[in-house]
PDB file of N, CA and C in Angstrom:
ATOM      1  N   UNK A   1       3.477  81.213  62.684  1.00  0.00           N
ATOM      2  CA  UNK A   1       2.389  80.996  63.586  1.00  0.00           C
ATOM      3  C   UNK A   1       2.295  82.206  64.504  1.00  0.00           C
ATOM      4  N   UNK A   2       1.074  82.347  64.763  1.00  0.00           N
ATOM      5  CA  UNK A   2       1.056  84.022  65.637  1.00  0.00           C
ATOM      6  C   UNK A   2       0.157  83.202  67.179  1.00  0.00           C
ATOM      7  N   UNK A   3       1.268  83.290  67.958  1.00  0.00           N
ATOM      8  CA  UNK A   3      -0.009  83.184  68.942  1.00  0.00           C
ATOM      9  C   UNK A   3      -0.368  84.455  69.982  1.00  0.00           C
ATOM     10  N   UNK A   4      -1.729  84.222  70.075  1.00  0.00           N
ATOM     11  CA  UNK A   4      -2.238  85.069  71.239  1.00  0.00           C
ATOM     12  C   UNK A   4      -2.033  84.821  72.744  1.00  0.00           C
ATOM     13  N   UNK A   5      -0.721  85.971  72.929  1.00  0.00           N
ATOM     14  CA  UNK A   5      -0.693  85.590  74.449  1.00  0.00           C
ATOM     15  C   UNK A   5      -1.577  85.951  75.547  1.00  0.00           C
ATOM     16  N   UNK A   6      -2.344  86.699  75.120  1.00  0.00           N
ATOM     17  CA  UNK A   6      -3.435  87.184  76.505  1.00  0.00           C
ATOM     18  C   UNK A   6      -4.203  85.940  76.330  1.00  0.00           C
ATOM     19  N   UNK A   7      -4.585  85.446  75.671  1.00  0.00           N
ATOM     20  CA  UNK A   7      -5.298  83.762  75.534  1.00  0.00           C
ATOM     21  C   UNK A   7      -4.816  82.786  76.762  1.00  0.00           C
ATOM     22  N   UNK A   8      -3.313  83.021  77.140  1.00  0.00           N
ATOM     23  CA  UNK A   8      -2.565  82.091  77.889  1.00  0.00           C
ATOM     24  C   UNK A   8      -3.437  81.523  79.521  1.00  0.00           C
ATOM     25  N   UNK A   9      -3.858  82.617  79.967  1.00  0.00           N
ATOM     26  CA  UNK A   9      -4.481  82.369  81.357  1.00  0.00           C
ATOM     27  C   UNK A   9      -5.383  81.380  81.365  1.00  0.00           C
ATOM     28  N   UNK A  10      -6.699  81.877  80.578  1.00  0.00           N
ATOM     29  CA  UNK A  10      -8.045  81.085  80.121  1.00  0.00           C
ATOM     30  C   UNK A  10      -6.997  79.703  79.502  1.00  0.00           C
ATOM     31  N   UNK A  11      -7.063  79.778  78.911  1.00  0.00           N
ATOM     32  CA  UNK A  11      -5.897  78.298  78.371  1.00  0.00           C
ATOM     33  C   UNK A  11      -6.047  77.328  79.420  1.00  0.00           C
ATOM     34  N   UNK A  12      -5.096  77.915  80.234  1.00  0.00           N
ATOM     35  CA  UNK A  12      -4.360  77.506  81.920  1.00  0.00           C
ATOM     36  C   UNK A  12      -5.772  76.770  82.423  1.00  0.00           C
ATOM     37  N   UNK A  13      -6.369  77.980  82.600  1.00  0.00           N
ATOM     38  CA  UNK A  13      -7.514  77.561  83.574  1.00  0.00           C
ATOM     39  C   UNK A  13      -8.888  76.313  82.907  1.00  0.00           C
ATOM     40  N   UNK A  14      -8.659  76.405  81.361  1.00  0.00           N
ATOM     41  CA  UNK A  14      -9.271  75.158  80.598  1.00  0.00           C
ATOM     42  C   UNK A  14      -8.516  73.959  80.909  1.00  0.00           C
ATOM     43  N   UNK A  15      -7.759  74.597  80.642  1.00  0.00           N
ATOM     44  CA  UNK A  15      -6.425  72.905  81.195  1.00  0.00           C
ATOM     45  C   UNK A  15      -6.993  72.357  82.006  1.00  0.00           C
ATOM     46  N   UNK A  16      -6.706  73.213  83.495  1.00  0.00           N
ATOM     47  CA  UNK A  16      -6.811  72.504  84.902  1.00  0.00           C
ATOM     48  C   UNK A  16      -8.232  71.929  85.106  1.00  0.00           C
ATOM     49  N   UNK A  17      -9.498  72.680  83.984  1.00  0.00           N
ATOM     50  CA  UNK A  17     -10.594  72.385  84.349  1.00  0.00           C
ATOM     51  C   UNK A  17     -10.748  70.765  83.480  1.00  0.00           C
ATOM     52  N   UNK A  18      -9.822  70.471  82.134  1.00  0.00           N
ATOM     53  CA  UNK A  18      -9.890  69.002  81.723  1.00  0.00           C
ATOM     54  C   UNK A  18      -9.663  68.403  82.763  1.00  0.00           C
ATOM     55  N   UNK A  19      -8.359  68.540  83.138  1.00  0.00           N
ATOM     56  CA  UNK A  19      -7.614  67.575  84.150  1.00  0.00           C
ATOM     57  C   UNK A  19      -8.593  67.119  85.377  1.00  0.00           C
ATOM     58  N   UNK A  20      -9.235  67.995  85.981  1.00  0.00           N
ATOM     59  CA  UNK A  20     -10.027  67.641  86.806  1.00  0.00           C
ATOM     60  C   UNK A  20     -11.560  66.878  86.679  1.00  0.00           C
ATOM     61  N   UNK A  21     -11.915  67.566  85.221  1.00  0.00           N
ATOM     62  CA  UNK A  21     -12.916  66.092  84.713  1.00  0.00           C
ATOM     63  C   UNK A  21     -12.602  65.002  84.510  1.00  0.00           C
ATOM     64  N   UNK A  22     -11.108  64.702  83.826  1.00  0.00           N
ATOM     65  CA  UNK A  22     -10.159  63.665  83.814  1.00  0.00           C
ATOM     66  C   UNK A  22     -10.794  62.836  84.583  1.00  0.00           C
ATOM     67  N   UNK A  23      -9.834  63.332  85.928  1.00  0.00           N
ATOM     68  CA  UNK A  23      -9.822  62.578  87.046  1.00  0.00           C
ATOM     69  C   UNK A  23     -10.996  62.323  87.887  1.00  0.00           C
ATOM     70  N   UNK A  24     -12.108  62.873  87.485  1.00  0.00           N
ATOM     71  CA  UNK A  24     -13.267  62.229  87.956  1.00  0.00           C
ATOM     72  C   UNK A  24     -13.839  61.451  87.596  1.00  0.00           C
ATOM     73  N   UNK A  25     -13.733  61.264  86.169  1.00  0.00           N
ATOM     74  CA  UNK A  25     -13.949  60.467  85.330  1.00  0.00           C
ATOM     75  C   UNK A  25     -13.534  59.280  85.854  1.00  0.00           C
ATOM     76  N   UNK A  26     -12.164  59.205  86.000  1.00  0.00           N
ATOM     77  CA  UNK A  26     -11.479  57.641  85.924  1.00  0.00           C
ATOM     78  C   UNK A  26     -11.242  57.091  87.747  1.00  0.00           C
ATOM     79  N   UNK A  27     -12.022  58.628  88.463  1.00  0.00           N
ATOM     80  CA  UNK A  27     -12.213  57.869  89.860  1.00  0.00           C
ATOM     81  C   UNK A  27     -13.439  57.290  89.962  1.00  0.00           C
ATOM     82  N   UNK A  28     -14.498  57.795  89.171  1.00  0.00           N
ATOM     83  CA  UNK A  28     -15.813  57.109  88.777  1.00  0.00           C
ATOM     84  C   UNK A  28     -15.585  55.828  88.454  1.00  0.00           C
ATOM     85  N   UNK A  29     -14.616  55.338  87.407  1.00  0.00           N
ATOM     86  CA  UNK A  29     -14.602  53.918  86.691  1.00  0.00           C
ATOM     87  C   UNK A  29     -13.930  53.468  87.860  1.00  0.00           C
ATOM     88  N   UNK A  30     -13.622  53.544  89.155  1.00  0.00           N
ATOM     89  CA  UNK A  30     -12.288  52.613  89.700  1.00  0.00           C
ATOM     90  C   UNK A  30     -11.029  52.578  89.177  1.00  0.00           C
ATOM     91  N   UNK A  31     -11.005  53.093  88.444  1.00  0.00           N
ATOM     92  CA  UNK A  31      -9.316  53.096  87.881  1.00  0.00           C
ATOM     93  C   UNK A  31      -8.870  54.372  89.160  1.00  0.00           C
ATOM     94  N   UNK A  32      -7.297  54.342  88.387  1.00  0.00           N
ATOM     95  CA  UNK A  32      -6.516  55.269  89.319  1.00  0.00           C
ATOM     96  C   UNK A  32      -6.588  56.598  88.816  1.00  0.00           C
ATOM     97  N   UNK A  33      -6.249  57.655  90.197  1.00  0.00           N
ATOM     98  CA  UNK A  33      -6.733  59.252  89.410  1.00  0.00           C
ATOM     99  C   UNK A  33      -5.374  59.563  88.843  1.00  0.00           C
ATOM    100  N   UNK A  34      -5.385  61.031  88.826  1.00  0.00           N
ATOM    101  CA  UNK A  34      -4.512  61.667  88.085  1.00  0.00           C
ATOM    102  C   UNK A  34      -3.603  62.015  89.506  1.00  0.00           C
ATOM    103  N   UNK A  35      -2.069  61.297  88.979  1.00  0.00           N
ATOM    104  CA  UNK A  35      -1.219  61.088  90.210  1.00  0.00           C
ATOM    105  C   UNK A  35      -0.374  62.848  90.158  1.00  0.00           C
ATOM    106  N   UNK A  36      -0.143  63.068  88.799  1.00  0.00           N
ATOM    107  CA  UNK A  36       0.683  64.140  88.808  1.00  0.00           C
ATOM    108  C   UNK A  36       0.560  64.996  87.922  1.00  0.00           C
ATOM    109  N   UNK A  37       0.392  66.649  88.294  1.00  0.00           N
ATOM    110  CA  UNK A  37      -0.246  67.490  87.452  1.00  0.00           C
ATOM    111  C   UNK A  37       0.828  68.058  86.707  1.00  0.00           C
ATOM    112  N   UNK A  38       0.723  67.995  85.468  1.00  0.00           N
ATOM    113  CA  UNK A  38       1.656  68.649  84.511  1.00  0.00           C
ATOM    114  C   UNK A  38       1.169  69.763  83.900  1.00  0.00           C
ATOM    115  N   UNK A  39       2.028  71.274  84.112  1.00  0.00           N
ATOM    116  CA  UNK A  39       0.996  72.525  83.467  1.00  0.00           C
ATOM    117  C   UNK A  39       1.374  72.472  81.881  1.00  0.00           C
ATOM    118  N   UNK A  40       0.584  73.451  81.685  1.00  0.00           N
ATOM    119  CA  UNK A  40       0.018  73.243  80.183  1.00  0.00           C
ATOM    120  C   UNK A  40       1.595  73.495  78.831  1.00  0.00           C
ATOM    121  N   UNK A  41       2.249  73.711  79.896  1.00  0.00           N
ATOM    122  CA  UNK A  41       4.367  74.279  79.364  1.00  0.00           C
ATOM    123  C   UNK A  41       4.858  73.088  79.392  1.00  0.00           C
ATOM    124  N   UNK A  42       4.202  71.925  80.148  1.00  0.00           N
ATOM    125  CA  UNK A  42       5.137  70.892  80.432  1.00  0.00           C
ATOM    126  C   UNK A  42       4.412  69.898  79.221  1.00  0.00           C
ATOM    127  N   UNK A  43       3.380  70.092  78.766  1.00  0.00           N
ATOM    128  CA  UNK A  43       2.709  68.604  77.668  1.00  0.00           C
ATOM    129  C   UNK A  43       3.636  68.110  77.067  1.00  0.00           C
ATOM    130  N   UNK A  44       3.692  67.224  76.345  1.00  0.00           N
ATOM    131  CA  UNK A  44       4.618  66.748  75.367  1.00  0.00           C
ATOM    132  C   UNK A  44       3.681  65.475  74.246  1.00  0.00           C
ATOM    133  N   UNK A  45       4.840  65.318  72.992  1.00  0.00           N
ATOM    134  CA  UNK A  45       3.825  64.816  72.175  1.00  0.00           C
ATOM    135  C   UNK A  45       3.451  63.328  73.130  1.00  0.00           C
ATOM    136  N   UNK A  46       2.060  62.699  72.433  1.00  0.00           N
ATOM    137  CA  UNK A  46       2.249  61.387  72.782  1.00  0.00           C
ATOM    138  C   UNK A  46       2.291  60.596  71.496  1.00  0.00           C
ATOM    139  N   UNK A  47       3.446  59.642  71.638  1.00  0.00           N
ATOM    140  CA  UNK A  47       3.973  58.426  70.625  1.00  0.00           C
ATOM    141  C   UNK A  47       4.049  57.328  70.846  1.00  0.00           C
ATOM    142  N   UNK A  48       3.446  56.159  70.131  1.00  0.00           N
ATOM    143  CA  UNK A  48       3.806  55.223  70.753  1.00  0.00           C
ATOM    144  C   UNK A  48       3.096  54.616  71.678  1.00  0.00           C
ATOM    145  N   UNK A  49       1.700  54.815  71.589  1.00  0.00           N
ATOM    146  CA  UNK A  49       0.543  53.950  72.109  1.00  0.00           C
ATOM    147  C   UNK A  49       0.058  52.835  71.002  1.00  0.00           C
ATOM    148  N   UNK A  50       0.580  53.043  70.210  1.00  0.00           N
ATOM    149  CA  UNK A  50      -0.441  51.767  69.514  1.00  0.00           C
ATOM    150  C   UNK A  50       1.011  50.990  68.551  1.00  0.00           C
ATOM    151  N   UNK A  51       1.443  49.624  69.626  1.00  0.00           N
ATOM    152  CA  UNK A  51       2.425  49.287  68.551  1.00  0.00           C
ATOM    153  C   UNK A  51       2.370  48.410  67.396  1.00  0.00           C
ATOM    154  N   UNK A  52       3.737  49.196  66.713  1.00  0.00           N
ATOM    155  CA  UNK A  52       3.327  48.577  64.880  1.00  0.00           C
ATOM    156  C   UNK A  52       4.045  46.936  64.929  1.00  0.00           C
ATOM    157  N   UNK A  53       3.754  46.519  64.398  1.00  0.00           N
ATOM    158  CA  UNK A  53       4.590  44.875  64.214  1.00  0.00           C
ATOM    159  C   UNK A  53       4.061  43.574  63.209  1.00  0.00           C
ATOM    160  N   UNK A  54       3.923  42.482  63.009  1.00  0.00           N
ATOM    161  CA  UNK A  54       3.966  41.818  62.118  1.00  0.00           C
ATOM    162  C   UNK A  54       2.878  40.781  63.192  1.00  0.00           C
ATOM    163  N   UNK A  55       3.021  40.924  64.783  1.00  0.00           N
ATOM    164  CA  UNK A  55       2.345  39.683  65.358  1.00  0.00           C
ATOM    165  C   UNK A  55       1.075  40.382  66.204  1.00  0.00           C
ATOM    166  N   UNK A  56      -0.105  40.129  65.620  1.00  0.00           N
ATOM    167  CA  UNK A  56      -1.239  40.922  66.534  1.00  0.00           C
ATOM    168  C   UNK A  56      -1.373  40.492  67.455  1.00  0.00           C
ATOM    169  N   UNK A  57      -0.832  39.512  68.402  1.00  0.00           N
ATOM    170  CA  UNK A  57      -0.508  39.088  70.028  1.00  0.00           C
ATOM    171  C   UNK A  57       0.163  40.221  70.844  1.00  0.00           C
ATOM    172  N   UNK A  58       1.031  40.942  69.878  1.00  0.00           N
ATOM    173  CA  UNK A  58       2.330  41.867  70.449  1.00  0.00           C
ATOM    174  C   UNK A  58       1.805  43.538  69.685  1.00  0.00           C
ATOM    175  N   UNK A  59       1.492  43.460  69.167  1.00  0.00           N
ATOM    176  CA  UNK A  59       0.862  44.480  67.698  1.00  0.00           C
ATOM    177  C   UNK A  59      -0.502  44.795  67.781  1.00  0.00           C
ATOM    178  N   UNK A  60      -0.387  46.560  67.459  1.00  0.00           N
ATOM    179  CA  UNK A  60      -1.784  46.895  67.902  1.00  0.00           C
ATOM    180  C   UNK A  60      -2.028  46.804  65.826  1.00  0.00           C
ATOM    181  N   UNK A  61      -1.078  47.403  65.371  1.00  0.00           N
ATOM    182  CA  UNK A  61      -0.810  47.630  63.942  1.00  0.00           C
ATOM    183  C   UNK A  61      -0.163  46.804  63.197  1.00  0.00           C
ATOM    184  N   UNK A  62      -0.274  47.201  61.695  1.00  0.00           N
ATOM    185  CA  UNK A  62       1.092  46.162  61.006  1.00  0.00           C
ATOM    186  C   UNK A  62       1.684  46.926  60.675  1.00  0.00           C
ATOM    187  N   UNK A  63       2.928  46.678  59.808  1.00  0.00           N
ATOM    188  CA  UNK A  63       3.564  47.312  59.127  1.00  0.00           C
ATOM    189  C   UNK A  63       3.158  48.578  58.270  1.00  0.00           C
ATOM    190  N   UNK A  64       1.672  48.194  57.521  1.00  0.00           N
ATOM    191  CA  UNK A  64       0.914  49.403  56.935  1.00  0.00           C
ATOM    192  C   UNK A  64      -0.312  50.257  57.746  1.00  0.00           C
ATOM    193  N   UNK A  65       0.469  49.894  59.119  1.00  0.00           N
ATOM    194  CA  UNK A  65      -0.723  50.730  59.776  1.00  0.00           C
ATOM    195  C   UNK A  65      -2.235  50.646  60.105  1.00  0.00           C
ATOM    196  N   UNK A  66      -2.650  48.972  59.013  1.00  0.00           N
ATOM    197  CA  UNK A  66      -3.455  48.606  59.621  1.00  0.00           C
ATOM    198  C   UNK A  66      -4.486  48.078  60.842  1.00  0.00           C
ATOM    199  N   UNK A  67      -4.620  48.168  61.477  1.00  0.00           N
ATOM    200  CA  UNK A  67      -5.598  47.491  62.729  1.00  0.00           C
ATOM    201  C   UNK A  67      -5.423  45.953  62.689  1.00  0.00           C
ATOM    202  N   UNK A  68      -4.887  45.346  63.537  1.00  0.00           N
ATOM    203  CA  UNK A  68      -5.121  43.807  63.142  1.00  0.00           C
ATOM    204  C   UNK A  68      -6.363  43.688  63.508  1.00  0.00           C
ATOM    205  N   UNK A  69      -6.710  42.519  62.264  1.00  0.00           N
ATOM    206  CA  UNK A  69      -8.338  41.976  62.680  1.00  0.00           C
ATOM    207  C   UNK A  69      -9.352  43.057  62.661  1.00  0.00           C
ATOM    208  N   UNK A  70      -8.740  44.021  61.854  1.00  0.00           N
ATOM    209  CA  UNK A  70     -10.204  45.150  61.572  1.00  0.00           C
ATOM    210  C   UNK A  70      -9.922  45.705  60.038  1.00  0.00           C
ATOM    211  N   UNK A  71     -10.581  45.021  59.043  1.00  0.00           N
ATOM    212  CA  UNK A  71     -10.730  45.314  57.903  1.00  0.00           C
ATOM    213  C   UNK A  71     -10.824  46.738  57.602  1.00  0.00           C
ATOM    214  N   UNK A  72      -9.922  47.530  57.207  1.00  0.00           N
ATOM    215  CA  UNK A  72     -10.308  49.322  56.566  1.00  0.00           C
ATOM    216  C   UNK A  72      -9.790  49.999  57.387  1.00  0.00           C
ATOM    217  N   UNK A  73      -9.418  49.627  58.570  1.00  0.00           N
ATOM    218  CA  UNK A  73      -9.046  50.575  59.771  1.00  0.00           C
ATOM    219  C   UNK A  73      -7.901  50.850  59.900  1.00  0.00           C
ATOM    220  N   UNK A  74      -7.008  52.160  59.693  1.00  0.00           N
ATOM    221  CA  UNK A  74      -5.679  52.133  59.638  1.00  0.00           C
ATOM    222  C   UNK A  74      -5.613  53.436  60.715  1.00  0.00           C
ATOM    223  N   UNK A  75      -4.140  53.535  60.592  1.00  0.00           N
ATOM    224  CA  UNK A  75      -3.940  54.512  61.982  1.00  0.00           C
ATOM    225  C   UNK A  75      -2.447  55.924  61.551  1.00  0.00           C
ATOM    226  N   UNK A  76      -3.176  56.516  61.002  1.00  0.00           N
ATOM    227  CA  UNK A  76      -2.219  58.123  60.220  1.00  0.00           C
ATOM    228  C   UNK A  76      -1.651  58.567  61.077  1.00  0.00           C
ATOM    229  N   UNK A  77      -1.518  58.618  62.730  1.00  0.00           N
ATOM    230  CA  UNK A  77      -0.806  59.931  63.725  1.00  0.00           C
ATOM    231  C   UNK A  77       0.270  59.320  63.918  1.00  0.00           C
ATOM    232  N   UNK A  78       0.752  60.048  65.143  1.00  0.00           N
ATOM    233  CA  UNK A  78       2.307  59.422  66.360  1.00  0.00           C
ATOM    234  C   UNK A  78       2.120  58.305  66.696  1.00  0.00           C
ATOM    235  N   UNK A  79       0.713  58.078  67.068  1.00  0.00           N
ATOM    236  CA  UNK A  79       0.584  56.606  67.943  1.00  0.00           C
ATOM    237  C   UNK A  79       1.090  55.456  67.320  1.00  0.00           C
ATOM    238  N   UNK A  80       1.653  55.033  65.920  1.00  0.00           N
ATOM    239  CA  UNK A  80       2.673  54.171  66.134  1.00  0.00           C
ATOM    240  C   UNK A  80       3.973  53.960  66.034  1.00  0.00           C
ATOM    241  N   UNK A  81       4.363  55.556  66.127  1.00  0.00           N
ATOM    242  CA  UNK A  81       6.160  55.926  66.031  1.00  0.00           C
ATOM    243  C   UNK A  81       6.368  54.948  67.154  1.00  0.00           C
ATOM    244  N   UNK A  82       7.408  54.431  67.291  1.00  0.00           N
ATOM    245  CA  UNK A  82       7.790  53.909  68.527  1.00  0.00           C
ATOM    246  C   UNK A  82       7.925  54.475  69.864  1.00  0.00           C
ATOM    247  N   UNK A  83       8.598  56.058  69.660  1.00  0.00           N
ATOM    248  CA  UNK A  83       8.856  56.621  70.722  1.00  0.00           C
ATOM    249  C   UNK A  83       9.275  57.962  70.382  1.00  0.00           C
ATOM    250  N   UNK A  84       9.082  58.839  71.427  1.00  0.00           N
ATOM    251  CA  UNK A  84       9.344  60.273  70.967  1.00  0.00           C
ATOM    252  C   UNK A  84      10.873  60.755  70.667  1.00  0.00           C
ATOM    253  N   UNK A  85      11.085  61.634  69.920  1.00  0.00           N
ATOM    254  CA  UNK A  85      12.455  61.672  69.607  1.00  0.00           C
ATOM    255  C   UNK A  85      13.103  63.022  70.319  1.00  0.00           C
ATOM    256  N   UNK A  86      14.437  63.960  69.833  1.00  0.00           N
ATOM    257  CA  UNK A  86      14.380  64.951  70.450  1.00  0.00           C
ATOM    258  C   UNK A  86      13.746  66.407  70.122  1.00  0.00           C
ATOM    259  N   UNK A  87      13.290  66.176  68.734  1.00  0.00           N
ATOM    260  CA  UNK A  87      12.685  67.170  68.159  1.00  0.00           C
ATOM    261  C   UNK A  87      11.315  66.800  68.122  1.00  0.00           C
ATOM    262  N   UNK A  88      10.416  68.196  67.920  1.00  0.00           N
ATOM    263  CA  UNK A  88       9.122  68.022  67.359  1.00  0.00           C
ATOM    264  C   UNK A  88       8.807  67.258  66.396  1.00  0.00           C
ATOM    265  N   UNK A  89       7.223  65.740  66.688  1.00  0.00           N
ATOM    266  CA  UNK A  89       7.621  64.688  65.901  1.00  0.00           C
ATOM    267  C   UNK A  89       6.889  65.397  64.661  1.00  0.00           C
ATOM    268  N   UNK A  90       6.218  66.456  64.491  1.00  0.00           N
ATOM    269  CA  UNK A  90       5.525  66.373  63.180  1.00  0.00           C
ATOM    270  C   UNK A  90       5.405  66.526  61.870  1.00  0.00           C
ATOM    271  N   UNK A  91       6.824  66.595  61.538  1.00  0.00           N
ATOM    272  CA  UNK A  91       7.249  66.257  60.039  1.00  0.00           C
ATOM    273  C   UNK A  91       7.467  64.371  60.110  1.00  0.00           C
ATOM    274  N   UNK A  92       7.742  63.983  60.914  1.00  0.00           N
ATOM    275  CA  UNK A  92       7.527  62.298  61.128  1.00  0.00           C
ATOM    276  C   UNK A  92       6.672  61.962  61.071  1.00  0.00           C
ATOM    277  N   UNK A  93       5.294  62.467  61.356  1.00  0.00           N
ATOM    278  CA  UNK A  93       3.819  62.396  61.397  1.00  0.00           C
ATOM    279  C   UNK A  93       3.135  62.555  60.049  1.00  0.00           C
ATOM    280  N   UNK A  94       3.473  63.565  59.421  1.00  0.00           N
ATOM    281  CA  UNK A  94       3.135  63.799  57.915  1.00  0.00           C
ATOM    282  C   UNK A  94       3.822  62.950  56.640  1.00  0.00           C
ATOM    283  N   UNK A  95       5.079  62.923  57.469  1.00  0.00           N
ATOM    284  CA  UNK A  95       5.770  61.530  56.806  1.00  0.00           C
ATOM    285  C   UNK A  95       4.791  60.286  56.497  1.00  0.00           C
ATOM    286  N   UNK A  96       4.794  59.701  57.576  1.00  0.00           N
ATOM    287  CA  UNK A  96       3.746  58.330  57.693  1.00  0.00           C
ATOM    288  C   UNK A  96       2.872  58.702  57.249  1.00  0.00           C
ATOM    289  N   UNK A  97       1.866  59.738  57.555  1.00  0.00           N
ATOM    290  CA  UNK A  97       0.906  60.034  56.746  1.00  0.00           C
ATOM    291  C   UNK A  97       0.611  60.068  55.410  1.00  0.00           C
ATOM    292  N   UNK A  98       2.017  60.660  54.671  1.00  0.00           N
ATOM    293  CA  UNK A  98       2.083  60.452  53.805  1.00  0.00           C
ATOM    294  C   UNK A  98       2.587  58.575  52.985  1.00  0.00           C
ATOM    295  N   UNK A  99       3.178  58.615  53.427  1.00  0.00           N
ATOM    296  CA  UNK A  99       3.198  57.047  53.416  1.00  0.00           C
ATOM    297  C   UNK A  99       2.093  56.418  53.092  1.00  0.00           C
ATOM    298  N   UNK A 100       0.963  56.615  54.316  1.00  0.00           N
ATOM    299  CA  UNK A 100       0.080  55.499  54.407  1.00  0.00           C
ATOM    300  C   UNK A 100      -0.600  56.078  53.141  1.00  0.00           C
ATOM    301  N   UNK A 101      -0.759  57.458  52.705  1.00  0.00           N
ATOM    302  CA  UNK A 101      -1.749  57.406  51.531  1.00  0.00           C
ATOM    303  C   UNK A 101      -1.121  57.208  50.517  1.00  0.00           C
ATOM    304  N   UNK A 102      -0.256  56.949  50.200  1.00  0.00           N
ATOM    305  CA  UNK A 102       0.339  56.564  48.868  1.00  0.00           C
ATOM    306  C   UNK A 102      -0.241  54.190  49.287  1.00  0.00           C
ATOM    307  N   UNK A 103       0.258  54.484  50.342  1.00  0.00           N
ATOM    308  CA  UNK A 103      -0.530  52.567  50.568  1.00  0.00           C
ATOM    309  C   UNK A 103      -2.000  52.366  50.335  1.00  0.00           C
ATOM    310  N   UNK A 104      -2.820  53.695  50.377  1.00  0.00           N
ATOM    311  CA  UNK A 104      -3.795  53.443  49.979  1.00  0.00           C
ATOM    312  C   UNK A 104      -4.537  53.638  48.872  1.00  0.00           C
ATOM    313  N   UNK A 105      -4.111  54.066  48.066  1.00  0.00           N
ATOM    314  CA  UNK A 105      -3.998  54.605  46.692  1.00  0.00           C
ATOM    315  C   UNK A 105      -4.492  53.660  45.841  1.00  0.00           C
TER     316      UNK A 105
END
């Protein structure tokens, strides 16, 4: 991978300019803003928003990654690893991925 470091600044300054639509955004809806700014060195993956399980009371997914209660709809990324590990998750990611297309086959 080659990256361009003179890119890094503009980067920075796209960042801070999401973050701050972010948070206008979700001070618009009444929700809560953005409590704590993390720079663009600190991101990390996200895993583990949508959990997998057998009971759609508790379960965003099943076992095959399906959607409960949504016919066709399955879910290929991190979002239902359980939780992040200590390495980069994305050979775990292509894993499942791969997985799920052999389930859909």
């Amino acid at each position: 991978m080659d990256y361009d470091l003179d890119r890094i600044p503009a980067s920075i300054q796209e960042h801070r300019a999401l973050v701050r639509a972010f948070e206008a955004r979700l001070l618009k809806t009444g929700l809560l803003g953005v409590s704590k700014y993390t720079g663009i060195a600190g991101t990390a993956h996200a895993l583990g928003s949508l959990v997998m399980g057998d009971d759609p009371r508790r379960s965003v997914v099943d076992p095959s990654g399906r959607v409960h209660g949504m016919e066709g709809l399955y879910v290929a990324d991190g979002s239902v690893l359980p939780r992040s590990s200590r390495v980069n998750p994305a050979l775990t990611i292509y894993a499942w991925g791969l997985r799920l297309g052999d389930h859909l086959k």
